[in-house]
C-alpha atoms as a PDB file:
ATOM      1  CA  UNK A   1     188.569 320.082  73.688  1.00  0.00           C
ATOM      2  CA  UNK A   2     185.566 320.179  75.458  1.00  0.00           C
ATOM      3  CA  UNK A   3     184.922 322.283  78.495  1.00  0.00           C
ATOM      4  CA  UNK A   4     183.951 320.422  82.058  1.00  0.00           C
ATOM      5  CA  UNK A   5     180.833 320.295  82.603  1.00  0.00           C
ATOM      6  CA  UNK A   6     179.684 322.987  85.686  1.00  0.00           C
ATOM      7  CA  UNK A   7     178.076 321.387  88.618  1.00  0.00           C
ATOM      8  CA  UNK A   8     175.585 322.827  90.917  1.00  0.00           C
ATOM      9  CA  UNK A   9     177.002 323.232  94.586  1.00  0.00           C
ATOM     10  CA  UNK A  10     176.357 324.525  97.623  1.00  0.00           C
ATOM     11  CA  UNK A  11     178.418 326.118 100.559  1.00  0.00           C
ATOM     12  CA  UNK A  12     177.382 327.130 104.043  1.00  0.00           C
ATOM     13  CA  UNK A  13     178.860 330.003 106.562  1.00  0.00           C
ATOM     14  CA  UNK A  14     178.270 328.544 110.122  1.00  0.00           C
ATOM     15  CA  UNK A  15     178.810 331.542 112.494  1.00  0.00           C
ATOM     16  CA  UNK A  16     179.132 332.539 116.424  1.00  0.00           C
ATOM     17  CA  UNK A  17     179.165 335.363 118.848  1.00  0.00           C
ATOM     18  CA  UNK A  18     181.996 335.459 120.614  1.00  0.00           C
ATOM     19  CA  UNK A  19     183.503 338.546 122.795  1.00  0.00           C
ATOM     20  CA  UNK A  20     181.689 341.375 121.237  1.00  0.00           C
ATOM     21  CA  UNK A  21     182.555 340.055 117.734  1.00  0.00           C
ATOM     22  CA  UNK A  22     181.518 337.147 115.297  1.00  0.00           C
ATOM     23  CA  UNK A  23     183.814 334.413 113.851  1.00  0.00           C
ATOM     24  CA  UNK A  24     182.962 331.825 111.019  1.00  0.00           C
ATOM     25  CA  UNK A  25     183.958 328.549 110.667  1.00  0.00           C
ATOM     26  CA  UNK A  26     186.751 327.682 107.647  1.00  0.00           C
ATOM     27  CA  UNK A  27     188.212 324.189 106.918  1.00  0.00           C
ATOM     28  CA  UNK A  28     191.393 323.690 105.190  1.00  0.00           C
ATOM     29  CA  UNK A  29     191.486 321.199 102.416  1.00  0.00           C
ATOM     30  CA  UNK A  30     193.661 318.165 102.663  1.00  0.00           C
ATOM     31  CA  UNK A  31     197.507 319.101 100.961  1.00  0.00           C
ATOM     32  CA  UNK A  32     196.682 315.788  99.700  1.00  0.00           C
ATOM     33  CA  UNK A  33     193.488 316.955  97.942  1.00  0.00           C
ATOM     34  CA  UNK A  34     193.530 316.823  93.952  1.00  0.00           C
ATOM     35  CA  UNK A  35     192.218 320.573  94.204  1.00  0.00           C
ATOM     36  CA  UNK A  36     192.056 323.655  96.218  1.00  0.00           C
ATOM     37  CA  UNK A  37     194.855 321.376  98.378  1.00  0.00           C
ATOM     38  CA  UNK A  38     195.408 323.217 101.939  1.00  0.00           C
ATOM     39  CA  UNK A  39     193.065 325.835 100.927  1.00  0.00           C
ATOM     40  CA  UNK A  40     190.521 326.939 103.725  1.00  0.00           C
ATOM     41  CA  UNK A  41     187.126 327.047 102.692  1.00  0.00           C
ATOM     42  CA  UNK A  42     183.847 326.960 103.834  1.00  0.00           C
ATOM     43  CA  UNK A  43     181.939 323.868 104.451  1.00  0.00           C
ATOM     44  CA  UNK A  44     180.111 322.584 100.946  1.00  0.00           C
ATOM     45  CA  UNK A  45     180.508 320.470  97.881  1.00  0.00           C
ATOM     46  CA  UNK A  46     178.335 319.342  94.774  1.00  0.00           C
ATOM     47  CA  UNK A  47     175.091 318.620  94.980  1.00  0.00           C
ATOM     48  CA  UNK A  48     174.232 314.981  95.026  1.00  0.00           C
ATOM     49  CA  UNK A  49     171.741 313.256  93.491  1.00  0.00           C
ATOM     50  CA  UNK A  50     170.052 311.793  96.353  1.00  0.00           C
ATOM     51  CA  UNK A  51     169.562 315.310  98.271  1.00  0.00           C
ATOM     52  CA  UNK A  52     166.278 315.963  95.995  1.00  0.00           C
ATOM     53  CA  UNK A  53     165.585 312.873  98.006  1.00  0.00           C
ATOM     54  CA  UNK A  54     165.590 315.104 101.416  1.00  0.00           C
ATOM     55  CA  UNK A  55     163.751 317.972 100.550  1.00  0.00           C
ATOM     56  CA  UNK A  56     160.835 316.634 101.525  1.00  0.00           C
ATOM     57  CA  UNK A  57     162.778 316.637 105.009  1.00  0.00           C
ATOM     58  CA  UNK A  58     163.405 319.886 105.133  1.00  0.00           C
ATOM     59  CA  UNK A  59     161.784 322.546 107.599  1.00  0.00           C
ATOM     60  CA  UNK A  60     161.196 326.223 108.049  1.00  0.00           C
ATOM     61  CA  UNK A  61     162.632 327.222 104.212  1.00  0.00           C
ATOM     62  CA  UNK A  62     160.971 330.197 102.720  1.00  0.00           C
ATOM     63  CA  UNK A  63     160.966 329.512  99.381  1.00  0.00           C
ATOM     64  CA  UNK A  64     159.525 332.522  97.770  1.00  0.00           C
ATOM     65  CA  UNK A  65     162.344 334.740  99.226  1.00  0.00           C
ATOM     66  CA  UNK A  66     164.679 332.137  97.493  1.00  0.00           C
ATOM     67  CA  UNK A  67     162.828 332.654  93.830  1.00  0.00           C
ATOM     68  CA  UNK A  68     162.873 336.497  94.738  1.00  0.00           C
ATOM     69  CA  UNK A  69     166.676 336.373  95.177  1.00  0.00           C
ATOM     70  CA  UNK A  70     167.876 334.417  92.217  1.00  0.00           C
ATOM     71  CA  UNK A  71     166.573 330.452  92.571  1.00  0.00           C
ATOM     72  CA  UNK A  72     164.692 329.452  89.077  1.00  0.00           C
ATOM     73  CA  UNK A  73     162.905 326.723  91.416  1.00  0.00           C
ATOM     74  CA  UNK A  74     162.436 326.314  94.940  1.00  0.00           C
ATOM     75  CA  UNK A  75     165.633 325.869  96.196  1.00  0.00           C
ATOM     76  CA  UNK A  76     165.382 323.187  97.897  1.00  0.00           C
ATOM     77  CA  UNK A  77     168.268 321.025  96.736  1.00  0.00           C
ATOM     78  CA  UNK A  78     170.700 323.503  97.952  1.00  0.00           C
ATOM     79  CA  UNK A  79     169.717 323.751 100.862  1.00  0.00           C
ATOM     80  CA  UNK A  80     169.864 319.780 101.558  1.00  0.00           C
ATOM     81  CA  UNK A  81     173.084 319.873  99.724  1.00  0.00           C
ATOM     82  CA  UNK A  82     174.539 322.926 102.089  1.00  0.00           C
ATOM     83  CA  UNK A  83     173.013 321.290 105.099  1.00  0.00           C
ATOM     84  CA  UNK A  84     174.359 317.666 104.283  1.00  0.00           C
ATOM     85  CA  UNK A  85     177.873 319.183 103.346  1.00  0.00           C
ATOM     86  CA  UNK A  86     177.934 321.211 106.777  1.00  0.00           C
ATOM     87  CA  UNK A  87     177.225 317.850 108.682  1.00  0.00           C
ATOM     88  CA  UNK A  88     179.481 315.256 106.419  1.00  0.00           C
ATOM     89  CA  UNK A  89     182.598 318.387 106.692  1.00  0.00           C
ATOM     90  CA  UNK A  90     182.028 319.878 109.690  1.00  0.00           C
ATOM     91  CA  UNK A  91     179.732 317.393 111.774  1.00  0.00           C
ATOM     92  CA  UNK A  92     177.686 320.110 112.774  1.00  0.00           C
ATOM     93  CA  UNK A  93     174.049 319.044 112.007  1.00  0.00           C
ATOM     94  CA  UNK A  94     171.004 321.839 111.728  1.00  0.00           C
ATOM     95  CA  UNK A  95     168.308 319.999 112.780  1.00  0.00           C
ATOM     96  CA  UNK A  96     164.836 320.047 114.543  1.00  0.00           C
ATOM     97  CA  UNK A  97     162.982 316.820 115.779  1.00  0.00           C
ATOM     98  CA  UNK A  98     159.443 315.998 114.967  1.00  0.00           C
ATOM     99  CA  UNK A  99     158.249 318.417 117.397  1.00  0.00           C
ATOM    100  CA  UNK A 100     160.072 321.262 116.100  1.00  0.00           C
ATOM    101  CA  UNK A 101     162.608 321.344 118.779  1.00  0.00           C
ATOM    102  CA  UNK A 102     166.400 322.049 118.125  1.00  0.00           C
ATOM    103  CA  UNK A 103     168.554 318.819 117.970  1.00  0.00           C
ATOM    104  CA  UNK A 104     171.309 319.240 120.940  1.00  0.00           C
ATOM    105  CA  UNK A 105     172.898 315.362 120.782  1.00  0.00           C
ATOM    106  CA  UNK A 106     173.547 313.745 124.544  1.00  0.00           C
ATOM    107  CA  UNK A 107     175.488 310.868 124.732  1.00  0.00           C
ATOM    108  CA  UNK A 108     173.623 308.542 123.186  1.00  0.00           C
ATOM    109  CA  UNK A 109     172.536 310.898 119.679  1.00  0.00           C
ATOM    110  CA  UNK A 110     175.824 311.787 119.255  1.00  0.00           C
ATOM    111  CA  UNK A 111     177.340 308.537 119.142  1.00  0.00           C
ATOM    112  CA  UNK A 112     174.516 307.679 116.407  1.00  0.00           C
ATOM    113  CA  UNK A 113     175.339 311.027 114.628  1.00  0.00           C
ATOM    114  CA  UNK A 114     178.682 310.682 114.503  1.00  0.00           C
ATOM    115  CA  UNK A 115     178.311 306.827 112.559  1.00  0.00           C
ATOM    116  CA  UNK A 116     175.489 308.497 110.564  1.00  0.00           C
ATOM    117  CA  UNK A 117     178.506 311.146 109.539  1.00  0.00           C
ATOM    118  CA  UNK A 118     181.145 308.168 109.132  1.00  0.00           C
ATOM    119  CA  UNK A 119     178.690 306.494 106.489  1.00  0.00           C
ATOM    120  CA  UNK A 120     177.212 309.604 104.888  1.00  0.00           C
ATOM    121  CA  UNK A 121     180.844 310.110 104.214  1.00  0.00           C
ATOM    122  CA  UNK A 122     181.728 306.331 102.694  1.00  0.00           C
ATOM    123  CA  UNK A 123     178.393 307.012 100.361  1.00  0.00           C
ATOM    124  CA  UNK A 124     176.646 303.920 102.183  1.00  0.00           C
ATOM    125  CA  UNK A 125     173.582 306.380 103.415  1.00  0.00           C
ATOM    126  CA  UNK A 126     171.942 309.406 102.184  1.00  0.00           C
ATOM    127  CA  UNK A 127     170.900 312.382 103.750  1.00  0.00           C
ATOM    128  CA  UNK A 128     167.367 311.048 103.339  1.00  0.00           C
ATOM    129  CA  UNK A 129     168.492 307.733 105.332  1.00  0.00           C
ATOM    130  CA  UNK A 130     170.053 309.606 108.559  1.00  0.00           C
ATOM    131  CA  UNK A 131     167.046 311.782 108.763  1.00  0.00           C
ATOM    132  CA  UNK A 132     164.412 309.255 108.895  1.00  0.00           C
ATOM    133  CA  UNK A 133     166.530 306.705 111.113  1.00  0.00           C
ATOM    134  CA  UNK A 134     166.136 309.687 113.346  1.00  0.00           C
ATOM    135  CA  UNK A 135     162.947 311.075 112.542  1.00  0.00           C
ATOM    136  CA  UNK A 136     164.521 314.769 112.040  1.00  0.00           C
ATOM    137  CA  UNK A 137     164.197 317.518 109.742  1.00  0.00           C
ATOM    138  CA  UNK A 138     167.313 319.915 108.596  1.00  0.00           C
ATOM    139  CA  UNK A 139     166.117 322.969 109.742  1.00  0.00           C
ATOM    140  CA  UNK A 140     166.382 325.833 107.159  1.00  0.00           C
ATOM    141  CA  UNK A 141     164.177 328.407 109.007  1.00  0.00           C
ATOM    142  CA  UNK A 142     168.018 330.377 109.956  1.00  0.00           C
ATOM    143  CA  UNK A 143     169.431 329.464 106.473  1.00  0.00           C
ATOM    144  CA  UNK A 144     169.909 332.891 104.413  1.00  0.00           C
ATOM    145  CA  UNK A 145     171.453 332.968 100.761  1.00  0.00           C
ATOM    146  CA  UNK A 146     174.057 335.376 100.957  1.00  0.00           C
ATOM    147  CA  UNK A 147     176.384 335.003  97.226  1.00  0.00           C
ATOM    148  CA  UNK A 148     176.336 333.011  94.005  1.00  0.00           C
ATOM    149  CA  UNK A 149     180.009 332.343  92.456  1.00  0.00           C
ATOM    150  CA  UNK A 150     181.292 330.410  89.264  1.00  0.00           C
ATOM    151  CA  UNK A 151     184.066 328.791  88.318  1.00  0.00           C
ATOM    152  CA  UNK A 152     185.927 331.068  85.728  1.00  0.00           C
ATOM    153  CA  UNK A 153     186.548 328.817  82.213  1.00  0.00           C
ATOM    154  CA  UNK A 154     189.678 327.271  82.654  1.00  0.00           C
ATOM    155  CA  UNK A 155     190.201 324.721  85.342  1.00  0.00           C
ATOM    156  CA  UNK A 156     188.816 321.528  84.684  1.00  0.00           C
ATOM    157  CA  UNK A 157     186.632 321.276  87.547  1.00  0.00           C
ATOM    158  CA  UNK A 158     183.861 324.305  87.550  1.00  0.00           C
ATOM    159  CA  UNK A 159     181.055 324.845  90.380  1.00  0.00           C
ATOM    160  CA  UNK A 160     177.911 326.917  90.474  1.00  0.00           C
ATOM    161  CA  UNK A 161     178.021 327.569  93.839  1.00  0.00           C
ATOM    162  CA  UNK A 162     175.060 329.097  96.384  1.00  0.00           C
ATOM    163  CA  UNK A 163     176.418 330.534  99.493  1.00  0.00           C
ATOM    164  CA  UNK A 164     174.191 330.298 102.789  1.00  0.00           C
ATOM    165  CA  UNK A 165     175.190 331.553 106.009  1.00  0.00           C
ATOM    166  CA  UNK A 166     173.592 330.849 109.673  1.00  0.00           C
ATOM    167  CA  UNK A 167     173.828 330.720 113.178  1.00  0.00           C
ATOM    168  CA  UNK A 168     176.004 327.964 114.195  1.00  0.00           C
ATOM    169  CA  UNK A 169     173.693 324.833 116.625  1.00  0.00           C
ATOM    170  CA  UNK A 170     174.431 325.276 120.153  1.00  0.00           C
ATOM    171  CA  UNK A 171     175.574 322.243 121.925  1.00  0.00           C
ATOM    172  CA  UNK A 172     177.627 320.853 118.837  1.00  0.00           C
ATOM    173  CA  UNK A 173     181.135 320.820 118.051  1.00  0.00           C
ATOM    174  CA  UNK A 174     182.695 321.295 115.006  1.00  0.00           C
ATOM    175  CA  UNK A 175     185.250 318.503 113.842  1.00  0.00           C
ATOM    176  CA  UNK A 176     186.918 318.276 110.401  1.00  0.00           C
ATOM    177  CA  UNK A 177     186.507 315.182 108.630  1.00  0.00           C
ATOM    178  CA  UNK A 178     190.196 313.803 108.947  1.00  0.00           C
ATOM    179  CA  UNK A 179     189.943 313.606 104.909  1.00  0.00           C
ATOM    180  CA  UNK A 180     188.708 315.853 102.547  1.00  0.00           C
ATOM    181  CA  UNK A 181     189.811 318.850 105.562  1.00  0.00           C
ATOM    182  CA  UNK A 182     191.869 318.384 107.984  1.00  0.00           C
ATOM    183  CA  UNK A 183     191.990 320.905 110.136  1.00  0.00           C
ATOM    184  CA  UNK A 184     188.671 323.486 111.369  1.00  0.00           C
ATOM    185  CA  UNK A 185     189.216 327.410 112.692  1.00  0.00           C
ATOM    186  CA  UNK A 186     187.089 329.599 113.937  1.00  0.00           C
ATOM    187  CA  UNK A 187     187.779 332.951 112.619  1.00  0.00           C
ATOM    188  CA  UNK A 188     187.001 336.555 112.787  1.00  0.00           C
ATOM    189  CA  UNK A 189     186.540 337.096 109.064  1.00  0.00           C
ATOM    190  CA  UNK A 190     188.858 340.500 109.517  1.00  0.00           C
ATOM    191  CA  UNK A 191     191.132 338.458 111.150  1.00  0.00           C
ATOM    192  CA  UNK A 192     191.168 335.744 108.357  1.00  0.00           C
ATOM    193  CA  UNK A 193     191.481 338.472 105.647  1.00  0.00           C
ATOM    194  CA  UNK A 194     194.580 340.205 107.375  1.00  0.00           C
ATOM    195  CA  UNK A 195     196.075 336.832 107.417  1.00  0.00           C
ATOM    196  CA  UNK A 196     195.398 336.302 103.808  1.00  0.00           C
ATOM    197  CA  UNK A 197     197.217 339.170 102.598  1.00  0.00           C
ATOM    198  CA  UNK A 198     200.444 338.070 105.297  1.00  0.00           C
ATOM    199  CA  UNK A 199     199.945 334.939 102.969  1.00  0.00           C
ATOM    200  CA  UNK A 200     199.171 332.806 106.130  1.00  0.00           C
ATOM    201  CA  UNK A 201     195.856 332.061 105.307  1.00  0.00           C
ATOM    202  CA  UNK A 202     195.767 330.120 101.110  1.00  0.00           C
ATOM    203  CA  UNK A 203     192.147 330.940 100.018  1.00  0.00           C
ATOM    204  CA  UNK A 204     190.663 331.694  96.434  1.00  0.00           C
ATOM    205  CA  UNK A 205     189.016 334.471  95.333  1.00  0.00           C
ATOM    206  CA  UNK A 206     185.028 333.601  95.732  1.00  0.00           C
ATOM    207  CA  UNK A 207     186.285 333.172  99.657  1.00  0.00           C
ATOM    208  CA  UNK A 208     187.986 336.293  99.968  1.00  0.00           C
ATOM    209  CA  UNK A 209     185.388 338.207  98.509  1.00  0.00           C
ATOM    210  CA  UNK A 210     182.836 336.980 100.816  1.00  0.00           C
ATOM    211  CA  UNK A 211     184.678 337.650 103.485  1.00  0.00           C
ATOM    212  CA  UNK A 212     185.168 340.950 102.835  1.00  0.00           C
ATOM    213  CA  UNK A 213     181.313 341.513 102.385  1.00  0.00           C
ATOM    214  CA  UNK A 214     180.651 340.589 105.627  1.00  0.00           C
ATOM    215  CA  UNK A 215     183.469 341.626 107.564  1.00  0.00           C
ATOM    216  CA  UNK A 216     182.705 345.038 108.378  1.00  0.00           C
ATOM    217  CA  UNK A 217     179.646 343.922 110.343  1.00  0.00           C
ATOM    218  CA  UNK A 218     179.400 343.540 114.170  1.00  0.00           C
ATOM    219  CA  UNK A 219     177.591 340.180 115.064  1.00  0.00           C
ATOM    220  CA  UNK A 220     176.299 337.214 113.780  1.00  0.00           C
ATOM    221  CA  UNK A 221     172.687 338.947 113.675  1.00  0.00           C
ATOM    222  CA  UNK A 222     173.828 341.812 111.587  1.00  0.00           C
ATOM    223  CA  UNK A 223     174.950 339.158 109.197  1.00  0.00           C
ATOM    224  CA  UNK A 224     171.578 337.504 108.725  1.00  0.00           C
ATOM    225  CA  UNK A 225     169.629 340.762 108.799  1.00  0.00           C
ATOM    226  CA  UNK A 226     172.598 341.766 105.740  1.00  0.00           C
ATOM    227  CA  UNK A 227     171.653 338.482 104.095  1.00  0.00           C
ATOM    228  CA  UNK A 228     167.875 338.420 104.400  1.00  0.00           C
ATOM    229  CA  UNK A 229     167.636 342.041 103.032  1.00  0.00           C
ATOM    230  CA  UNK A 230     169.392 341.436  99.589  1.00  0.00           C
ATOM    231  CA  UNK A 231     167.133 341.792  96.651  1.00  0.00           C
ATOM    232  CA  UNK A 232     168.430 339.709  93.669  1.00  0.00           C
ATOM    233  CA  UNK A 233     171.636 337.772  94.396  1.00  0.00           C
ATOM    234  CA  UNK A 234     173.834 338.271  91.077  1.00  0.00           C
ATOM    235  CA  UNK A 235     175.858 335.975  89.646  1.00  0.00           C
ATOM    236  CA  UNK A 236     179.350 336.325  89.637  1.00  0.00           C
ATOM    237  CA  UNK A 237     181.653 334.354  86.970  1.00  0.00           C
ATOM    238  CA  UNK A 238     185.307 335.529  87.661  1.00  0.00           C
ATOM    239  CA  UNK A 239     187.553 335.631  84.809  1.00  0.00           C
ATOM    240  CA  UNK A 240     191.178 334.109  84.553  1.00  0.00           C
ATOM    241  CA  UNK A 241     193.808 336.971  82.400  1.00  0.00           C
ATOM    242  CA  UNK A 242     197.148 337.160  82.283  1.00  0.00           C
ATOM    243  CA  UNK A 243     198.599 340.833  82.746  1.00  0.00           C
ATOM    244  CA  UNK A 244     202.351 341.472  82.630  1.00  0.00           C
ATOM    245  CA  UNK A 245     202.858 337.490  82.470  1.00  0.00           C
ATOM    246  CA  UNK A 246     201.056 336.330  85.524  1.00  0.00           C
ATOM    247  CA  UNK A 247     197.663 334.729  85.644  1.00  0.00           C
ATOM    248  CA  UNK A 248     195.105 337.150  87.576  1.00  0.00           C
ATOM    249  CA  UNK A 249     191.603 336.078  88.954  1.00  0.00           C
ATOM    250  CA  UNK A 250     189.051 339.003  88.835  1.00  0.00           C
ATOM    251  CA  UNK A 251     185.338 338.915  88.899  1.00  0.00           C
ATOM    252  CA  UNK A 252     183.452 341.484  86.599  1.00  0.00           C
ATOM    253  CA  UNK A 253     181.371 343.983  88.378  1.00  0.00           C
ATOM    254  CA  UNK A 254     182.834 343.641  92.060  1.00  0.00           C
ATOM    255  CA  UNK A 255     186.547 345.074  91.692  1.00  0.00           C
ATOM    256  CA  UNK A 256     187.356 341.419  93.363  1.00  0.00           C
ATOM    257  CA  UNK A 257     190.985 340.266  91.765  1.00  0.00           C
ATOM    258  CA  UNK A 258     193.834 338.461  92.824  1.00  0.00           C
ATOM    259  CA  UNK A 259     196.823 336.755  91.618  1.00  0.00           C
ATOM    260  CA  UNK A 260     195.583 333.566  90.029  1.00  0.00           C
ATOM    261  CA  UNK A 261     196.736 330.818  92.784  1.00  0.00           C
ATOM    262  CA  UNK A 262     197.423 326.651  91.764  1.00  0.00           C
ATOM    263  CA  UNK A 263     194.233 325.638  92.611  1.00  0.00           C
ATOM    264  CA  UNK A 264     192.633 328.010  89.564  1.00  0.00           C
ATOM    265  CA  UNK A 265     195.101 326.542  87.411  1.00  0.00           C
ATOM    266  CA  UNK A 266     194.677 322.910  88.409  1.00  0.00           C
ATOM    267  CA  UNK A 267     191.004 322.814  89.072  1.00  0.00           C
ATOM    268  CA  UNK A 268     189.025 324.579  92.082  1.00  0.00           C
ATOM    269  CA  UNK A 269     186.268 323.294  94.611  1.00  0.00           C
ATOM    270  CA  UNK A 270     182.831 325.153  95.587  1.00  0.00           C
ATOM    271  CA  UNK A 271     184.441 327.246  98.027  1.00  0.00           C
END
């Protein structure tokens, strides 16, 4: 039989100051969804064809750091994927206008936005359409490439996924899209971990683990800084075994494992 073929993805860790502390924001996949269903994730997907398209739209990306820490080309791609999954998922848009200045939607950009999202979403725009009916640029200059996770061999879906993290855009809410997710927390990472191993909180292992590499730091700042001064990001291929009966999910080289859930046995998203 032959094995799925992987596809490159892209996820993206919006975060926020709150109270002293820092939360991120996780989705939870539709219970409907033909994988990862009522999972919480971050916001990403695959890449799409059309975000090469965009990349000539994109702003403030340092793409040497990027080759430095693992890319083989610019990087580019991911980041329009990321960006374009964060706004389609999340409807949280990082964006600067032709003058450089951060996109905070009144009244009137928002409604636009929000149709922009609704199409984006149906497939009857690209990323590359939105921007230029707006004359904006995703703004990458906060973007840092924290993790790189695969798909063990085994489901039939597998993702090469690029995790990016950043400060969350002021003056935007975060919605789920009512489809794919349907439902949006923000969440102390410590706070989604402890309710992970209560087994109120389904996520898989590539989630868990980058939690917990994060969640022992104090702000949203720390984060970046954490991000910004990795050297090489590795990649990371977990492995699905089966000790004393039961499927387990561990990744070589991290001492990440857990019991393997459904969603590793029935196919898993980029998250």
């Amino acid at each position: 039989m032959d094995l799925p073929v992987v596809r490159p993805a892209s996820t993206v860790l919006p975060l926020r100051d709150v109270g002293g502390a820092y939360e991120v924001l996780m989705l939870r996949r539709s219970p409907r969804s033909e994988f990862v269903a009522g999972v919480y994730v971050f916001p990403g997907g695959a890449l799409d064809d059309a975000d090469a398209t965009a990349a000539a739209r994109v702003a403030g990306w340092d793409a040497d750091r990027a080759r430095r820490q693992g890319f083989d080309d610019d990087g580019l791609v991911h980041v329009v994927a990321g960006l374009r999954e964060l706004f389609e998922e999340a409807g949280l848009l990082v964006a600067r206008d032709a003058a450089g200045r951060p996109v905070v939607p009144d009244a009137a950009l928002g409604s636009r936005l929000a149709e922009h999202r609704s199409r984006l979403n149906e497939g009857s725009v690209t990323m590359r359409d939105v921007l230029e009916a707006e004359d904006l640029y995703l703004d990458a200059s906060g973007l840092c490439y924290l993790a790189h996770w695969v798909t063990p061999v085994g489901p039939p879906r597998r993702y090469d996924t690029r995790f990016f993290c950043l400060r969350a855009p002021s003056g935007q809410r975060a919605t789920n899209d009512e489809a794919e997710t349907v439902d949006e927390s923000w969440v102390r990472p410590a706070d989604a971990l402890a309710a992970y191993d209560e087994g109120r909180f389904d996520m898989v292992l590539p989630t868990v683990a980058t939690l917990r590499s994060i969640a022992g730091l104090p702000s949203v700042e720390a984060v970046l800084d954490h991000a910004r001064g990795l050297g090489r990001v590795e990649r990371v291929e977990p492995r699905v075994v089966e000790r004393d009966g039961a499927l387990v999910v561990e990744a070589p080289g991290t001492g990440a494992t857990m019991a393997a859930p459904e969603a590793w046995r029935r196919g898993t998203g980029p998250a």
